[in-house]
C-alpha atoms as a PDB file:
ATOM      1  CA  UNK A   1      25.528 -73.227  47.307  1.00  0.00           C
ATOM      2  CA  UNK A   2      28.713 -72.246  49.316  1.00  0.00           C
ATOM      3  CA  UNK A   3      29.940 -70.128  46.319  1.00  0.00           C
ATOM      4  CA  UNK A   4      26.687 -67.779  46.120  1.00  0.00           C
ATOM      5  CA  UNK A   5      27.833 -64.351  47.404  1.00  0.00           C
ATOM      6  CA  UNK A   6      24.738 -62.230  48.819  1.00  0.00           C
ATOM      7  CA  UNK A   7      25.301 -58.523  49.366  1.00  0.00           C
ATOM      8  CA  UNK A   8      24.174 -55.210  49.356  1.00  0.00           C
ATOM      9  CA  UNK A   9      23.495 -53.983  45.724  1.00  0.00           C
ATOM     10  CA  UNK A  10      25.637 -50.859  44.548  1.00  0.00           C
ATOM     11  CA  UNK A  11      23.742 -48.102  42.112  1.00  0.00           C
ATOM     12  CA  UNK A  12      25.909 -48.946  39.420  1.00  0.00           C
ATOM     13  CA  UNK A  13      24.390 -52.182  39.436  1.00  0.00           C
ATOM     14  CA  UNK A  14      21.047 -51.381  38.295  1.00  0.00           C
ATOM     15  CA  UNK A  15      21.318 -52.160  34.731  1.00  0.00           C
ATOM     16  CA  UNK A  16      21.896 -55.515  35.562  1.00  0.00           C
ATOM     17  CA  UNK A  17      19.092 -56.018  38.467  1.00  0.00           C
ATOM     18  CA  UNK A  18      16.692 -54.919  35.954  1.00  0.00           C
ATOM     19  CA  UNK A  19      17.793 -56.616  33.226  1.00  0.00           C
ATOM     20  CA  UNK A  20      17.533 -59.692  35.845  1.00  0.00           C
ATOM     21  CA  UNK A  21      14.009 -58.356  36.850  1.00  0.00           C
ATOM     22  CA  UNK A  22      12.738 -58.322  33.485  1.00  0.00           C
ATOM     23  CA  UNK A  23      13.852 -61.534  32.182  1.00  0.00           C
ATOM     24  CA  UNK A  24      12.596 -62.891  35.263  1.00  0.00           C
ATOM     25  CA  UNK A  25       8.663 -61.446  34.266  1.00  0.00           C
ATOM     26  CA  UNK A  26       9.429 -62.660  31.212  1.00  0.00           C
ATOM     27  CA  UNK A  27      10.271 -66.386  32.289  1.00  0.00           C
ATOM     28  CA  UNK A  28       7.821 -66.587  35.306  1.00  0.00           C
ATOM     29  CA  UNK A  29       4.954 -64.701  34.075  1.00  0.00           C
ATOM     30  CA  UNK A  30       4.712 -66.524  30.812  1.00  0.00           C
ATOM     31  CA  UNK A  31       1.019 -67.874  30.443  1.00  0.00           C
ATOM     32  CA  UNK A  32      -0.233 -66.073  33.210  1.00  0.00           C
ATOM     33  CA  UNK A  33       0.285 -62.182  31.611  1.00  0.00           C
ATOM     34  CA  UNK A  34      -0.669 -61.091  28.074  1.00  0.00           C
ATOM     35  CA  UNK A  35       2.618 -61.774  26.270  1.00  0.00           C
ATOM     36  CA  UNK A  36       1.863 -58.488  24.732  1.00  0.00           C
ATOM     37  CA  UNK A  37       2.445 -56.731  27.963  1.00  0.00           C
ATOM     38  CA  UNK A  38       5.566 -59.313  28.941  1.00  0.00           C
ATOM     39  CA  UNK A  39       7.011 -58.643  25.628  1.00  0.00           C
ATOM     40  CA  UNK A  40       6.493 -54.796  26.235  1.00  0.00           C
ATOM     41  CA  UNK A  41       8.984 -54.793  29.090  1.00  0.00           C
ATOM     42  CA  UNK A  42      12.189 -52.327  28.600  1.00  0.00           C
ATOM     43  CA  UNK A  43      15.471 -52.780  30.430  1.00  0.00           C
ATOM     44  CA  UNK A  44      16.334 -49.571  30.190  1.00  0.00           C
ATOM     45  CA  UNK A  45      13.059 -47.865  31.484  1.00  0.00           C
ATOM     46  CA  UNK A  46      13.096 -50.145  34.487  1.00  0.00           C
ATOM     47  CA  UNK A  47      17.024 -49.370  35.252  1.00  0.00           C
ATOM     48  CA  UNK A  48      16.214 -46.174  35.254  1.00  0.00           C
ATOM     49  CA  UNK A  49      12.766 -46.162  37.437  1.00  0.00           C
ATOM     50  CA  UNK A  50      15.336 -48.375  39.475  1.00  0.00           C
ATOM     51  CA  UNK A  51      18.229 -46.072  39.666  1.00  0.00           C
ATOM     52  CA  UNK A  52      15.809 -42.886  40.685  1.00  0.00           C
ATOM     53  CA  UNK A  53      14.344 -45.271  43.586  1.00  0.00           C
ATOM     54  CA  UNK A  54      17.922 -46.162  44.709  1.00  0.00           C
ATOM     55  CA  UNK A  55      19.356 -43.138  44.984  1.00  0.00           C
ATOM     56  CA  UNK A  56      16.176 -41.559  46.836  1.00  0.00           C
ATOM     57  CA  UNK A  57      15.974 -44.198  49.108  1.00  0.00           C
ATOM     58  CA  UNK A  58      15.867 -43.432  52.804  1.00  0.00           C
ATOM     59  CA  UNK A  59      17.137 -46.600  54.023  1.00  0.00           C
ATOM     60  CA  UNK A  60      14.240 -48.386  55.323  1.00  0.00           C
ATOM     61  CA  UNK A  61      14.183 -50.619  51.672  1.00  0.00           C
ATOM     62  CA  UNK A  62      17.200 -53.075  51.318  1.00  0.00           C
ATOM     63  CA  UNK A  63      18.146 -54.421  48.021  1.00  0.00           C
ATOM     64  CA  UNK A  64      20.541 -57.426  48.076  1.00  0.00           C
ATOM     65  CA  UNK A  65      22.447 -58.749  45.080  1.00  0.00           C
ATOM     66  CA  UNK A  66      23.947 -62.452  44.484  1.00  0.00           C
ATOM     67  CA  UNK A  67      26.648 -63.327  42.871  1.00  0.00           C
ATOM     68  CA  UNK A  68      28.713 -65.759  41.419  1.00  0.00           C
ATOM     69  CA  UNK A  69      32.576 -65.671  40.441  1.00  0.00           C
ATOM     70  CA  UNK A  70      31.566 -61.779  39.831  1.00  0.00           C
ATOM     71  CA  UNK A  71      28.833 -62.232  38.131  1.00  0.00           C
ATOM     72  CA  UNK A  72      25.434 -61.044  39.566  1.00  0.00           C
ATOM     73  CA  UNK A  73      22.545 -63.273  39.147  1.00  0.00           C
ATOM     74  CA  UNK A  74      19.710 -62.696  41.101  1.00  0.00           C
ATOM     75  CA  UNK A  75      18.435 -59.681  43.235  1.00  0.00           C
ATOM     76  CA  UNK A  76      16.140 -59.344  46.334  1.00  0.00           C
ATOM     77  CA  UNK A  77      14.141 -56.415  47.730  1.00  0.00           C
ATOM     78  CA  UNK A  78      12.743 -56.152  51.321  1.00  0.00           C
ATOM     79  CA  UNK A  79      11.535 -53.485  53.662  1.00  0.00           C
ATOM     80  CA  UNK A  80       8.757 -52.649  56.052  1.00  0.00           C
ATOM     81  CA  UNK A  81       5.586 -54.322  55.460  1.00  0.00           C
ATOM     82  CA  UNK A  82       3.177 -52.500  53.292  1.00  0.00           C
ATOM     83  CA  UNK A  83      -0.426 -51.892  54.063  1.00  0.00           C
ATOM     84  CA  UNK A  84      -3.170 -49.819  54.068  1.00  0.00           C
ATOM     85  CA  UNK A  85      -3.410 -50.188  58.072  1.00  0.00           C
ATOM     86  CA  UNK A  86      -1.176 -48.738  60.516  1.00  0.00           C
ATOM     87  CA  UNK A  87       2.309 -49.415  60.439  1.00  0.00           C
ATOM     88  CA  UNK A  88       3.510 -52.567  61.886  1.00  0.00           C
ATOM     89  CA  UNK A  89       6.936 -54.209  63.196  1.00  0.00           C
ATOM     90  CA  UNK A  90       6.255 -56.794  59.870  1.00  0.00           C
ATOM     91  CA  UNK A  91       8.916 -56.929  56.767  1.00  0.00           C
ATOM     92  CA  UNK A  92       7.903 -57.569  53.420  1.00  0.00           C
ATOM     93  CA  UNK A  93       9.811 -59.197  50.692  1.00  0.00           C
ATOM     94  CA  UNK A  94       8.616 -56.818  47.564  1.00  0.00           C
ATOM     95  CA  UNK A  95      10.594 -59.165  45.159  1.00  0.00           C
ATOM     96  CA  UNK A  96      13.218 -62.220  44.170  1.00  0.00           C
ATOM     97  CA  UNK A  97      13.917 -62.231  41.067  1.00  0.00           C
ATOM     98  CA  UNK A  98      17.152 -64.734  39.770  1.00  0.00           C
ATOM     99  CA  UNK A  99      18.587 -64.842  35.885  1.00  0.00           C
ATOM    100  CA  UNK A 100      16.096 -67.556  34.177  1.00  0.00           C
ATOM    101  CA  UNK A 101      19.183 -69.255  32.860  1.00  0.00           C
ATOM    102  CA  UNK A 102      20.182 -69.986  36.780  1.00  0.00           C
ATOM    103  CA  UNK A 103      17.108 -71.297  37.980  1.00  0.00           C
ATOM    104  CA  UNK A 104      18.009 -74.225  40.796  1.00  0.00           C
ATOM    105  CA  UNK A 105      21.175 -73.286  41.429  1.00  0.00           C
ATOM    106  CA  UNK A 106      21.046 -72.036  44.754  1.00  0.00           C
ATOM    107  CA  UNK A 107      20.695 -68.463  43.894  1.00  0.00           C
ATOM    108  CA  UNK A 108      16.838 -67.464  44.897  1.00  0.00           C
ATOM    109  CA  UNK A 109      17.647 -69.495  47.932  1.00  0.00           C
ATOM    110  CA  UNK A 110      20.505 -67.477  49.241  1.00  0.00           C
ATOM    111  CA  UNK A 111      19.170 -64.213  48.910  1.00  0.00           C
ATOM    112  CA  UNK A 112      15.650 -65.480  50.554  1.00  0.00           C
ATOM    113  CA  UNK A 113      18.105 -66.943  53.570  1.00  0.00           C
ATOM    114  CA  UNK A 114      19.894 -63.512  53.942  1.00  0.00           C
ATOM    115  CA  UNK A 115      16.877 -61.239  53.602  1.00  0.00           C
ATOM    116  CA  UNK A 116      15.303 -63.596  56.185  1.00  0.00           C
ATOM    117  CA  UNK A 117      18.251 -63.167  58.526  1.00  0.00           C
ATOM    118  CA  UNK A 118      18.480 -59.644  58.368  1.00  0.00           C
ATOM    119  CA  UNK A 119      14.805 -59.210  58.740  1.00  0.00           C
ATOM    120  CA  UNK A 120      15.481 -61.534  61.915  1.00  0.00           C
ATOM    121  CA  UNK A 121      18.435 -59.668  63.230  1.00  0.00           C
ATOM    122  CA  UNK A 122      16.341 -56.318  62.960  1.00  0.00           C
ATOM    123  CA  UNK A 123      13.371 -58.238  64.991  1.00  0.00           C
ATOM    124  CA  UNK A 124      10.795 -57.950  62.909  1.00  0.00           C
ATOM    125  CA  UNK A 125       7.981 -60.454  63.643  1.00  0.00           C
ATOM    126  CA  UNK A 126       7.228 -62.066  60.582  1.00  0.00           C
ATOM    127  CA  UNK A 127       8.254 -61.311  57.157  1.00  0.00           C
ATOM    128  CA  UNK A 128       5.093 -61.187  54.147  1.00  0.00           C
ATOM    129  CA  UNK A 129       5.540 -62.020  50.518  1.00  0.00           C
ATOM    130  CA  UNK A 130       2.706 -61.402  47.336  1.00  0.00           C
ATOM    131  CA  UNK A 131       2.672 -63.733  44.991  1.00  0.00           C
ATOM    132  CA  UNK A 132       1.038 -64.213  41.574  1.00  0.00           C
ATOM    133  CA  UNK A 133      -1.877 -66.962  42.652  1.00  0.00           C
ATOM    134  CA  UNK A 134      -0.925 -68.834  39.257  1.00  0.00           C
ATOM    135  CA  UNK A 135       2.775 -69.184  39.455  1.00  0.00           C
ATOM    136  CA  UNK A 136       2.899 -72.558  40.901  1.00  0.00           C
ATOM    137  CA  UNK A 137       6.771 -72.796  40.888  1.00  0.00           C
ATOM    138  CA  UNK A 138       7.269 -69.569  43.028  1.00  0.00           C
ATOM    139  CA  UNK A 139       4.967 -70.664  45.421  1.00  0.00           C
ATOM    140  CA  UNK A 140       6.471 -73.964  45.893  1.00  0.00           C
ATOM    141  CA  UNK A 141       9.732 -72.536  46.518  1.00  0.00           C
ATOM    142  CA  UNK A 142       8.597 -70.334  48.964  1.00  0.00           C
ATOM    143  CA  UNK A 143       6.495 -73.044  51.065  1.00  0.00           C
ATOM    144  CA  UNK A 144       9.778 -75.011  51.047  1.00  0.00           C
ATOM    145  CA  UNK A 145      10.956 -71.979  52.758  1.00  0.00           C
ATOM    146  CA  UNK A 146       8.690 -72.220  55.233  1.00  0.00           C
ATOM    147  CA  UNK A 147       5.854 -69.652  53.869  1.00  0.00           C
ATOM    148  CA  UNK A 148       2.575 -70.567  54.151  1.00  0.00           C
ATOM    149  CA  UNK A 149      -0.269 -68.970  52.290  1.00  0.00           C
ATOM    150  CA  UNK A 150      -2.512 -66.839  55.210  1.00  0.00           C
ATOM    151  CA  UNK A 151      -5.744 -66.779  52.922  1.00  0.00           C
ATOM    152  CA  UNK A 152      -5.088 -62.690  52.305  1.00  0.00           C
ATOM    153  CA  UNK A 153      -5.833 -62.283  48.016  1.00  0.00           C
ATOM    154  CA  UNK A 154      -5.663 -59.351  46.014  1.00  0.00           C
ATOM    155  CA  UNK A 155      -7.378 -58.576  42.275  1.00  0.00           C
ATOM    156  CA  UNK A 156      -4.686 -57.598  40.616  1.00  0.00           C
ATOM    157  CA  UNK A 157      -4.862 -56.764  36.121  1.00  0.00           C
ATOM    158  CA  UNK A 158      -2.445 -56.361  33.369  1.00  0.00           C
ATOM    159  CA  UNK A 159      -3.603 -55.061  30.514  1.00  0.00           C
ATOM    160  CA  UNK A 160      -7.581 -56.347  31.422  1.00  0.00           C
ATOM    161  CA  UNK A 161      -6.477 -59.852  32.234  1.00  0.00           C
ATOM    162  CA  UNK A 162      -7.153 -60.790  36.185  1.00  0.00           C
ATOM    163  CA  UNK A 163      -3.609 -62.122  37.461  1.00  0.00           C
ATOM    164  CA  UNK A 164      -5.209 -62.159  41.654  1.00  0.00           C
ATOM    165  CA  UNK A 165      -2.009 -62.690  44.287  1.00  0.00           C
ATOM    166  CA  UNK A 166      -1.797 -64.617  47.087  1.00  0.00           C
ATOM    167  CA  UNK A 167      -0.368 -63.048  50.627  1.00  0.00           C
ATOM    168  CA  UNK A 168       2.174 -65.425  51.971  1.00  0.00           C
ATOM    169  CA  UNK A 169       3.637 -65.179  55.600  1.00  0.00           C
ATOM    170  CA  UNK A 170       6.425 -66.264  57.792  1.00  0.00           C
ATOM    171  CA  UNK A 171       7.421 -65.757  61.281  1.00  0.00           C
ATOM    172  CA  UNK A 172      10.382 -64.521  62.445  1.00  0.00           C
ATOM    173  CA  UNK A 173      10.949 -64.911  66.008  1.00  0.00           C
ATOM    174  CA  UNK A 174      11.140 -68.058  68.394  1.00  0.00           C
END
């Protein structure tokens, strides 16, 4: 959508990102996380882990904001690919989250399209995503992106339950 404003997120804004953030574990991760731990989730703990990452930030992690007639409603996160092998010229989009109450409207799209660009514009090769193996409706919405799934998995638990992700990739160039 034409009226979906993507831009660089502000410090002040991290009330909101998280509040976005949460609601979006909360919506997405519904059935495939003990509720317990979903319903465990604090707004104000993760602004504040958010706010302490922000303002130590070197740089090398961008975190992109959309909004609407003022309002934000989604929030992206990309940076350097991470990995326990030597560095490489890959990105890595660490998360998307958009307010569950604007799923479809263009929002997740528009932040994926600008993180993509600038990952493009700052020729990296190919950009990597994780993505809970389960959540069906993220994973569609990044294959109509373009993603594929590259057969990389990782175990991941919450609270003894075995949530595994999926590594998906995308090239960049040519």
């Amino acid at each position: 959508m034409t009226d979906v404003v993507v831009r660089d997120m502000r410090i002040t804004e991290c009330e909101r990102v998280s509040e976005i953030r949460v609601r979006g574990w909360q919506s997405a991760y519904r059935g495939l996380m003990p509720q317990s731990f979903l319903d465990a989730l604090s707004v104000p703990a993760d602004a504040a882990h958010r706010r302490d990452r922000f303002a130590r930030g070197d740089g090398s992690v961008v975190d992109l904001v959309a909004e609407r007639d003022g309002h934000l409603l989604g929030w992206a996160c990309h940076g350097p690919y991470r990995s326990d092998e030597p560095p490489t010229e890959d990105a890595e989009l660490y998360a998307l989250y958009v307010d569950p109450k604007r799923f479809g409207g263009g929002v997740g799209h528009a932040l994926l399209q600008e993180s993509l660009r600038l990952c493009t514009a700052a020729r990296h090769r190919r950009m990597y995503l994780w993505v809970l193996k389960g959540n069906a409706r993220a994973r569609a919405f990044y294959e109509r992106a373009g993603f594929r799934a590259d057969g990389a998995e990782e175990p991941f638990e919450v609270d003894g339950v075995p949530v595994p992700e999926v590594r998906y990739v995308r090239e960049l160039t040519g």
